[in-house]
PDB file of N, CA and C in Angstrom:
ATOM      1  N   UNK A   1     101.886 -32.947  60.698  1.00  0.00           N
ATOM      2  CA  UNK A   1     101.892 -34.260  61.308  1.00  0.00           C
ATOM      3  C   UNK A   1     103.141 -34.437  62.161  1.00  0.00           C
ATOM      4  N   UNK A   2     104.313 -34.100  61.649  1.00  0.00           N
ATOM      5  CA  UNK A   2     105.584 -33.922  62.480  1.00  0.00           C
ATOM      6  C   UNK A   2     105.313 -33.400  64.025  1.00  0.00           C
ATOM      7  N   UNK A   3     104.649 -32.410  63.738  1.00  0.00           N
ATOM      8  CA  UNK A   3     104.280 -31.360  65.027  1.00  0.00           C
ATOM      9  C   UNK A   3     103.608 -32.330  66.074  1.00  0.00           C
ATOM     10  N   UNK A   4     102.917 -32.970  65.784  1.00  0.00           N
ATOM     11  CA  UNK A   4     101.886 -33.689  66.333  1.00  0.00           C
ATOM     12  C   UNK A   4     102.519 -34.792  66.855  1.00  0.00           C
ATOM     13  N   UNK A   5     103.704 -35.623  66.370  1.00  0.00           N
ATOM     14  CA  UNK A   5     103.906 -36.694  66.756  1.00  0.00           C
ATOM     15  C   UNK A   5     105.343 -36.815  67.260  1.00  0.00           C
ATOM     16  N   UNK A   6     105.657 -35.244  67.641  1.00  0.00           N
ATOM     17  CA  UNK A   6     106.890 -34.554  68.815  1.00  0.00           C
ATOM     18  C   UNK A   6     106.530 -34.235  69.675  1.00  0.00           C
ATOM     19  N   UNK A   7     106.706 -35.453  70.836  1.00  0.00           N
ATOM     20  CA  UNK A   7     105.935 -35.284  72.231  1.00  0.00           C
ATOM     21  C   UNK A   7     106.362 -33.945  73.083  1.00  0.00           C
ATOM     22  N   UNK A   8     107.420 -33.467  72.488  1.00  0.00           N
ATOM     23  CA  UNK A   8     108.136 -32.485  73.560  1.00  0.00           C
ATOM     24  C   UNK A   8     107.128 -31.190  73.190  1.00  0.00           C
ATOM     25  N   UNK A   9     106.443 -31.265  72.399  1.00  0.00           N
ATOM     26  CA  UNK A   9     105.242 -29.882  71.722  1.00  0.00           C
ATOM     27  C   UNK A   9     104.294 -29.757  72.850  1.00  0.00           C
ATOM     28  N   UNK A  10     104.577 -28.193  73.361  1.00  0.00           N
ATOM     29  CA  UNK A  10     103.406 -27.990  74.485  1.00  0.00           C
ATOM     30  C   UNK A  10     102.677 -26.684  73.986  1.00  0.00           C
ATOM     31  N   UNK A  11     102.264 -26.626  72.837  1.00  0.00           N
ATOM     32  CA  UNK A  11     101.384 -25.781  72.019  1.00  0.00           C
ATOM     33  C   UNK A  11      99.860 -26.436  72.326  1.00  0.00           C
ATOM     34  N   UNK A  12      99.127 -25.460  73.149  1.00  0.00           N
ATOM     35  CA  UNK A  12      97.596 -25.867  73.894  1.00  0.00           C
ATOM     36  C   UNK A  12      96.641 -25.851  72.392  1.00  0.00           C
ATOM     37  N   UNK A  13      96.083 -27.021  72.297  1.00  0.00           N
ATOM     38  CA  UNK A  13      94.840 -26.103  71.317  1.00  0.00           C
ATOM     39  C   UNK A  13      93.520 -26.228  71.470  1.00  0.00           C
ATOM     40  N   UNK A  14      92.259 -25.579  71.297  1.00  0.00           N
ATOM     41  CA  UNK A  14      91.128 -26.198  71.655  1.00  0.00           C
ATOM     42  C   UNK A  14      90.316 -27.171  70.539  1.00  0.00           C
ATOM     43  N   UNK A  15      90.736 -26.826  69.120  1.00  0.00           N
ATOM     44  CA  UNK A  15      90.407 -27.525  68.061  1.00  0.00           C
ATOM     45  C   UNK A  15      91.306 -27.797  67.186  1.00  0.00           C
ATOM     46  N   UNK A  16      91.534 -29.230  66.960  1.00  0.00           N
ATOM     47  CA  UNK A  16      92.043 -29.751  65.742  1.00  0.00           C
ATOM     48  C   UNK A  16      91.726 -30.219  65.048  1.00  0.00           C
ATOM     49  N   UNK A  17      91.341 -29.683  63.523  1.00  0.00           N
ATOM     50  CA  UNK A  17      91.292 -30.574  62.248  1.00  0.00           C
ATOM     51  C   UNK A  17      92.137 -31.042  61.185  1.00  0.00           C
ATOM     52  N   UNK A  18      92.163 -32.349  61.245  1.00  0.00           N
ATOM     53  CA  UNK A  18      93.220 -33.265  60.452  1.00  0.00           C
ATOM     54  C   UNK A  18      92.599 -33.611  58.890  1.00  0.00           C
ATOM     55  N   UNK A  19      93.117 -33.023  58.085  1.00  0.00           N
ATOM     56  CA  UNK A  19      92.013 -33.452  56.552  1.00  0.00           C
ATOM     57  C   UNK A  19      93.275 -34.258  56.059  1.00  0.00           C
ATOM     58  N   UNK A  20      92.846 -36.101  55.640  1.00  0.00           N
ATOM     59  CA  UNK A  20      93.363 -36.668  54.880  1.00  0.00           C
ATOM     60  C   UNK A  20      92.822 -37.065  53.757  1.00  0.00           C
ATOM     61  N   UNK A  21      93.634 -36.706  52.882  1.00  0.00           N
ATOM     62  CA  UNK A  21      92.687 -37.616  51.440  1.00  0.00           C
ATOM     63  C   UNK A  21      93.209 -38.663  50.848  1.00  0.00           C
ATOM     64  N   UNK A  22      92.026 -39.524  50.721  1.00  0.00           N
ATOM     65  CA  UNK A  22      92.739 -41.231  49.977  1.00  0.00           C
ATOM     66  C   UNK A  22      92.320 -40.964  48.903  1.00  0.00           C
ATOM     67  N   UNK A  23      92.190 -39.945  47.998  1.00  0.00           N
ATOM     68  CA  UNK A  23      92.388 -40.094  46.297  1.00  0.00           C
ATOM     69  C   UNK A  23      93.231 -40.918  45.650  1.00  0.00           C
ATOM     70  N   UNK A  24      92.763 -42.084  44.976  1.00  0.00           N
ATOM     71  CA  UNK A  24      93.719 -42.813  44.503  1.00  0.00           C
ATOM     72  C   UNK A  24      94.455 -43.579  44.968  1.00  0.00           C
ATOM     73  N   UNK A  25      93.838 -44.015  46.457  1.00  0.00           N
ATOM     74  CA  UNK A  25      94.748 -44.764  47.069  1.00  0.00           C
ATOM     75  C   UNK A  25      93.947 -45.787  47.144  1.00  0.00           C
ATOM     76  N   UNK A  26      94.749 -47.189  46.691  1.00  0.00           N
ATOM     77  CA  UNK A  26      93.998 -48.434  47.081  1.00  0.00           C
ATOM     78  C   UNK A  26      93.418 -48.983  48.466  1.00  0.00           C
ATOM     79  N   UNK A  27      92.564 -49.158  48.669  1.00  0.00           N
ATOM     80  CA  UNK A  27      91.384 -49.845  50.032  1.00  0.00           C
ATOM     81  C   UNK A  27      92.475 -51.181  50.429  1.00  0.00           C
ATOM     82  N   UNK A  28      93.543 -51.435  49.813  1.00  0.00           N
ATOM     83  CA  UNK A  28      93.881 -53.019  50.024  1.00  0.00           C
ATOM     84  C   UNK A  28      94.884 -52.896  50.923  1.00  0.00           C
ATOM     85  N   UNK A  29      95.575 -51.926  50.911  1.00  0.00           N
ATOM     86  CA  UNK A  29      96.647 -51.018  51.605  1.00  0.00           C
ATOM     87  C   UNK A  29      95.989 -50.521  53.293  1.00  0.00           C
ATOM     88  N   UNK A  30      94.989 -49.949  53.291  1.00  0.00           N
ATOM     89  CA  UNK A  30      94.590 -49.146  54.331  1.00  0.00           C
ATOM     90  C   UNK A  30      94.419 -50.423  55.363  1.00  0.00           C
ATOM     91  N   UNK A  31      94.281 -51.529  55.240  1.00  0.00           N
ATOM     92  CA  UNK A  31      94.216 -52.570  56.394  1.00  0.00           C
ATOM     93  C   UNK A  31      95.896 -52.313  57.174  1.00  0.00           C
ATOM     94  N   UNK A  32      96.781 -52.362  56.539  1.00  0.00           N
ATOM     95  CA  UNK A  32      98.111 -52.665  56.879  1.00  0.00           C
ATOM     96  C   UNK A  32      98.551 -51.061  57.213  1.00  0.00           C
ATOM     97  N   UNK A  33      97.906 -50.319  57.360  1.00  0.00           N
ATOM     98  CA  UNK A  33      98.609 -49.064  57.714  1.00  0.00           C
ATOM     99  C   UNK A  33      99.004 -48.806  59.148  1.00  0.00           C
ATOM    100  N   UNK A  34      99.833 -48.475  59.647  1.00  0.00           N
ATOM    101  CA  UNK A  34     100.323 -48.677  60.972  1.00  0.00           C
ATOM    102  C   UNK A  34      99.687 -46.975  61.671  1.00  0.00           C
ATOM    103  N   UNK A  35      98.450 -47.527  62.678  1.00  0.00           N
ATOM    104  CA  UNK A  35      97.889 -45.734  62.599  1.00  0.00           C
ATOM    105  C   UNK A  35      98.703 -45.690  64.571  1.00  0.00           C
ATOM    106  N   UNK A  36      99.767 -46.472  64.510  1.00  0.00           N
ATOM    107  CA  UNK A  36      99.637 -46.362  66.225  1.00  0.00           C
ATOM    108  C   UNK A  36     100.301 -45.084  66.770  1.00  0.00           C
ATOM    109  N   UNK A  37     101.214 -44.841  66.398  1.00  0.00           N
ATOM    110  CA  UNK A  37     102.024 -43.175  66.532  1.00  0.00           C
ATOM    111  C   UNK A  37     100.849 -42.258  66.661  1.00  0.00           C
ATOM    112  N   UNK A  38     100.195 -42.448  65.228  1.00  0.00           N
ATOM    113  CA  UNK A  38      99.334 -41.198  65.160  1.00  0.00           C
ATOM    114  C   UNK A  38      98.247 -40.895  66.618  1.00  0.00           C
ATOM    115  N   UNK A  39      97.709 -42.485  66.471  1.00  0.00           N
ATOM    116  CA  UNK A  39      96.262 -42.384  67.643  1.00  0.00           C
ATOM    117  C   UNK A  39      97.552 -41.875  69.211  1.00  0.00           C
ATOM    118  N   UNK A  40      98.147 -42.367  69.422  1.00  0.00           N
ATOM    119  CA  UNK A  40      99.046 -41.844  70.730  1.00  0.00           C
ATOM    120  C   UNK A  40      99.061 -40.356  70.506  1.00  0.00           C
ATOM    121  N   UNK A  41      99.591 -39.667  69.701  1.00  0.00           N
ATOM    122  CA  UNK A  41      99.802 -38.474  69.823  1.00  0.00           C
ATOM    123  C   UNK A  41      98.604 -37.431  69.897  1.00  0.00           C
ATOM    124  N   UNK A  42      97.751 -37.573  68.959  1.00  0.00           N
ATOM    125  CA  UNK A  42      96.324 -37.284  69.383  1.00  0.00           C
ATOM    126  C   UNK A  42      95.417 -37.493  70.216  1.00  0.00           C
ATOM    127  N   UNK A  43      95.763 -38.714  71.235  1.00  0.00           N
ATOM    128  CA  UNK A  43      94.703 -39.161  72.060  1.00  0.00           C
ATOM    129  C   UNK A  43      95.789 -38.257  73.255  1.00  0.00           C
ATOM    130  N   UNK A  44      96.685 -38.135  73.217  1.00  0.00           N
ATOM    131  CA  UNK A  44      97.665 -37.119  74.347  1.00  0.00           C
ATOM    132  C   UNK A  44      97.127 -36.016  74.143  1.00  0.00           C
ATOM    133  N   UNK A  45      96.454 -34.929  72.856  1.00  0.00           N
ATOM    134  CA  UNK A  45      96.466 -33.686  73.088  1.00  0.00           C
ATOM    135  C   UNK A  45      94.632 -33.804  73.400  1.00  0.00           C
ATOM    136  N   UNK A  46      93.976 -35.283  73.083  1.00  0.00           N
ATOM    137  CA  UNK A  46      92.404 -34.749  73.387  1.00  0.00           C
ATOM    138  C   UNK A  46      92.522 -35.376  75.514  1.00  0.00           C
ATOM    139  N   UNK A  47      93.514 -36.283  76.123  1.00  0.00           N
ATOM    140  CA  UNK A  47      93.520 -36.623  77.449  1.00  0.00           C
ATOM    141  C   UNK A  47      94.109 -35.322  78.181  1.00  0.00           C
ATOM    142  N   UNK A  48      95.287 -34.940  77.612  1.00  0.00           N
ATOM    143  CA  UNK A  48      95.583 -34.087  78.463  1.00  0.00           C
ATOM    144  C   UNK A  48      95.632 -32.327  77.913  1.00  0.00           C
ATOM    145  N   UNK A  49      95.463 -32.703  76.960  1.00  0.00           N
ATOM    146  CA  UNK A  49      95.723 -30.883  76.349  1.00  0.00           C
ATOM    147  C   UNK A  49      94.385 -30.315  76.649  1.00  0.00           C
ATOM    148  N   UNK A  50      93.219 -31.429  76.597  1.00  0.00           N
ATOM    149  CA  UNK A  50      91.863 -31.217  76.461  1.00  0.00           C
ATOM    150  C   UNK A  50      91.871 -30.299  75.101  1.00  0.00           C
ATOM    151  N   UNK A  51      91.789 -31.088  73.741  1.00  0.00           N
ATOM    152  CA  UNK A  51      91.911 -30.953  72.631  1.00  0.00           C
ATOM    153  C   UNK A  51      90.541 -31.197  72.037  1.00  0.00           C
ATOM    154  N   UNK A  52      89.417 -30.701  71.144  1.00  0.00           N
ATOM    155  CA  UNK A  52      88.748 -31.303  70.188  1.00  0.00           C
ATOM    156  C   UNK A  52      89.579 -31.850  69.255  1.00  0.00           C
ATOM    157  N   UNK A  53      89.501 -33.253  68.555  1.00  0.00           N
ATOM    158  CA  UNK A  53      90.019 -33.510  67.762  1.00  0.00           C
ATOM    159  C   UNK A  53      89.559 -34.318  66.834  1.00  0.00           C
ATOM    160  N   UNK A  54      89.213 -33.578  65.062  1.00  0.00           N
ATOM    161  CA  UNK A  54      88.790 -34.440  64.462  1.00  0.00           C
ATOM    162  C   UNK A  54      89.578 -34.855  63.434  1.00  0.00           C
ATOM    163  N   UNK A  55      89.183 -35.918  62.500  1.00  0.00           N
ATOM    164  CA  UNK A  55      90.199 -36.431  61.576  1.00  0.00           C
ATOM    165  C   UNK A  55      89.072 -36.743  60.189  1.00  0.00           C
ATOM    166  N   UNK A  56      89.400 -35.889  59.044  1.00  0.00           N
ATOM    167  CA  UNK A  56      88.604 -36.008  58.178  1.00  0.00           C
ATOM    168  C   UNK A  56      88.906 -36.738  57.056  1.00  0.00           C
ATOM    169  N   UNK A  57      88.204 -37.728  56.737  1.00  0.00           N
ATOM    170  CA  UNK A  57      89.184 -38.733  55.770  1.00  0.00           C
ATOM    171  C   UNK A  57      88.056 -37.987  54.336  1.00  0.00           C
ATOM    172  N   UNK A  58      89.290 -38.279  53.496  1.00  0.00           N
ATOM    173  CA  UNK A  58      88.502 -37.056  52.491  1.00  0.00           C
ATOM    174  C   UNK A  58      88.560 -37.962  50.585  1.00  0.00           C
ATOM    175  N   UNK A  59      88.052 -37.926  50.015  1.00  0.00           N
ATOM    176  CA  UNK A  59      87.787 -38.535  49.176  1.00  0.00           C
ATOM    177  C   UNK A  59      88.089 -40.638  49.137  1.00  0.00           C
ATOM    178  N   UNK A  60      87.334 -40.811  50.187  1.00  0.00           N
ATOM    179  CA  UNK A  60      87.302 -42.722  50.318  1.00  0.00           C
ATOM    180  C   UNK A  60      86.440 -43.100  50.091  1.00  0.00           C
ATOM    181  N   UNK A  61      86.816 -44.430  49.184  1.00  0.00           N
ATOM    182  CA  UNK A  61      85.399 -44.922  48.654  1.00  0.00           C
ATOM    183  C   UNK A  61      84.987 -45.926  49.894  1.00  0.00           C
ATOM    184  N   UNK A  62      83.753 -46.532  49.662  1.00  0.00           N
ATOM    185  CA  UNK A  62      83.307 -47.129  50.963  1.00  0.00           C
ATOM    186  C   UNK A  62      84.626 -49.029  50.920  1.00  0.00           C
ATOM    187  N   UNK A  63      84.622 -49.064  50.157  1.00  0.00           N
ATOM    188  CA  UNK A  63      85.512 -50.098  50.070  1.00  0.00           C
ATOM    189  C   UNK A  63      86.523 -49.639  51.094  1.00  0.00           C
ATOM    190  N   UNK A  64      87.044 -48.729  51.175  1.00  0.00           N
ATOM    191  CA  UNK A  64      88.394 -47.789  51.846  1.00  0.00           C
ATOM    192  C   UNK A  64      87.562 -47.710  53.301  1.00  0.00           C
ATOM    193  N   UNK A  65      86.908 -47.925  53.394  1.00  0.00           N
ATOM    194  CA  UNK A  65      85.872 -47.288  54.927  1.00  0.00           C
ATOM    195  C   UNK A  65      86.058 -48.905  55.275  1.00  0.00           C
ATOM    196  N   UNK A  66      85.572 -49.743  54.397  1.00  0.00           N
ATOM    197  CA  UNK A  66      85.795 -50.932  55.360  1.00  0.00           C
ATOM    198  C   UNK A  66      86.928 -51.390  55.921  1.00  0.00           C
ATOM    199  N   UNK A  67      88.085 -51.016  55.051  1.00  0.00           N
ATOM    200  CA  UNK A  67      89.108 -51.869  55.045  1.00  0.00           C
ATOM    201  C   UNK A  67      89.928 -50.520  56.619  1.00  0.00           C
ATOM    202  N   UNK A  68      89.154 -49.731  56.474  1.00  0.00           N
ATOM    203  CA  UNK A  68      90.043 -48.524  57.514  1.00  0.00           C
ATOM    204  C   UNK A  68      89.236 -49.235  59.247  1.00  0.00           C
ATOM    205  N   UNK A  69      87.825 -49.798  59.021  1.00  0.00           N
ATOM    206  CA  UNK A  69      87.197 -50.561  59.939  1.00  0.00           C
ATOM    207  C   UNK A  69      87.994 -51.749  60.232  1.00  0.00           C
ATOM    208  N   UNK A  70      88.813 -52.506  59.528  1.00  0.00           N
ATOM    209  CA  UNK A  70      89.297 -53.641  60.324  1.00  0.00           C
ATOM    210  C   UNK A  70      90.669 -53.451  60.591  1.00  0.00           C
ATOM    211  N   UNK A  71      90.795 -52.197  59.978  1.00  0.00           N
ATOM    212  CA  UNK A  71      92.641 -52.309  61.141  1.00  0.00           C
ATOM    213  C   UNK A  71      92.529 -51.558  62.670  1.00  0.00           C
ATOM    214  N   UNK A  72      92.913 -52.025  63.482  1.00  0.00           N
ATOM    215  CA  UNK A  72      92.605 -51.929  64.737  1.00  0.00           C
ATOM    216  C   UNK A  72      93.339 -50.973  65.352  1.00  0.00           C
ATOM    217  N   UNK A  73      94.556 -50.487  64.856  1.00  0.00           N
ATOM    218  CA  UNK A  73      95.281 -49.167  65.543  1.00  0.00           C
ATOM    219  C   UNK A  73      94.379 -47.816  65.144  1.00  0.00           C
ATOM    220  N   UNK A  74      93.611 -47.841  63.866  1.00  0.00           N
ATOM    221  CA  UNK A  74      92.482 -47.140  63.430  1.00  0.00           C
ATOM    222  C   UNK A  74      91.666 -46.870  64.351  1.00  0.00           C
ATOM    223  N   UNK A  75      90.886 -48.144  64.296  1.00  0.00           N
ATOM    224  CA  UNK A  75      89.919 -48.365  65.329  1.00  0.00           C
ATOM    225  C   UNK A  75      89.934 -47.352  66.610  1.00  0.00           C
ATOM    226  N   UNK A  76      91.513 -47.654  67.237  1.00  0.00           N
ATOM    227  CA  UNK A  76      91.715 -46.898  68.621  1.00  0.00           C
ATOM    228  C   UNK A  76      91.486 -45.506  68.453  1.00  0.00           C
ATOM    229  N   UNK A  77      91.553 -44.779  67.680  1.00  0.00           N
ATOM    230  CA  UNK A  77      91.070 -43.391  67.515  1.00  0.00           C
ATOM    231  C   UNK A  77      89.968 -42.874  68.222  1.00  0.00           C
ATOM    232  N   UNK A  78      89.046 -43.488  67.358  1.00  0.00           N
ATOM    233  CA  UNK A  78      87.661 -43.255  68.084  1.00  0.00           C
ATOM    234  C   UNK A  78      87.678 -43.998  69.482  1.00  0.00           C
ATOM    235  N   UNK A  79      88.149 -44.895  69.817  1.00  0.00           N
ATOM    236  CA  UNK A  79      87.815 -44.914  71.652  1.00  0.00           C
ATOM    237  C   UNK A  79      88.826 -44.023  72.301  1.00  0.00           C
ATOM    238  N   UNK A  80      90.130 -43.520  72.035  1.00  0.00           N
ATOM    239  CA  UNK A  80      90.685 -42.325  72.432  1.00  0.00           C
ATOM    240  C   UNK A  80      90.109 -41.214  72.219  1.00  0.00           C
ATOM    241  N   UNK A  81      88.847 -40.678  71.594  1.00  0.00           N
ATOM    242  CA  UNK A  81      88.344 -39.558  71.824  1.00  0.00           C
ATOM    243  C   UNK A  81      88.245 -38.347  70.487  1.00  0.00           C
ATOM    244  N   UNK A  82      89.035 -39.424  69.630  1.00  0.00           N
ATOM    245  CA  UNK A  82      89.072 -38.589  68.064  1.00  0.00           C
ATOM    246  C   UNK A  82      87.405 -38.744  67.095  1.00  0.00           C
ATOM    247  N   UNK A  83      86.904 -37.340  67.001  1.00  0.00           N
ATOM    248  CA  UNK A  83      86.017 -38.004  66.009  1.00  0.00           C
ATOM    249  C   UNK A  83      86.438 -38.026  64.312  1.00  0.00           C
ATOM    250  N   UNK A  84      86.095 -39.433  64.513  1.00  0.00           N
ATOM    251  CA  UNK A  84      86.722 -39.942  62.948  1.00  0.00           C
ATOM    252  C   UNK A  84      85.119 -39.541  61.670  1.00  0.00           C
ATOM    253  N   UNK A  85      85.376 -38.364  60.761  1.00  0.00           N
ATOM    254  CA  UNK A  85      84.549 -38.089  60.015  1.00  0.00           C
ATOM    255  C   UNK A  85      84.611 -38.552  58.289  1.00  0.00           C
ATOM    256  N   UNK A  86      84.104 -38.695  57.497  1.00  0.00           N
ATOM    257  CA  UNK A  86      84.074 -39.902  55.772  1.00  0.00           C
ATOM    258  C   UNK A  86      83.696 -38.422  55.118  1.00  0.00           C
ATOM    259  N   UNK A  87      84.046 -37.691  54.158  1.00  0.00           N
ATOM    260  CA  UNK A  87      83.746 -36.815  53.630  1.00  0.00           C
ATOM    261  C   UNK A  87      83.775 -37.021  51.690  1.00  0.00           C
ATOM    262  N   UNK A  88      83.194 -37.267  50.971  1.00  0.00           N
ATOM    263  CA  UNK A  88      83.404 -37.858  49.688  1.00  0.00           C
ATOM    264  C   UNK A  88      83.177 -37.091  49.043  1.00  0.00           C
TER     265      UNK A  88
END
């Protein structure tokens, strides 16, 4: 994640997969998570690196899916070009 969110990184790639897991993490939390760093740095390597880039959220319960639906720096992912995948 470091790598990713050090703009000076000019390492080309054609695919990226991001596996996060919310095991155990409360749904009440994921509204307030600040995703804006992240979506910038990824939406830079899928605009200009021409990057696939997916992001696999990995053990969330659907409670966690909603609450990841109303925070809006989230949100921006998917219209920057990330496909956001639910894996349980």
């Amino acid at each position: 994640m470091a790598w990713l969110l050090d703009k000076s990184s000019e390492v080309l790639l054609k695919n990226l997969i991001i596996n996060i897991s919310f095991c155990r993490i409360n749904h009440s939390i994921l509204k307030d998570i600040d995703w804006s760093r992240l979506t910038e740095a990824l939406s830079a390597h899928v605009l200009c690196k021409s990057t696939c880039v997916e992001l696999r959220l990995l053990d969330i319960q659907p409670l966690g899916v909603e609450a990841l639906r109303e925070n809006d720096g989230f949100m921006n992912l998917a219209s920057r070009g990330v496909v956001v995948s639910y894996v349980s």
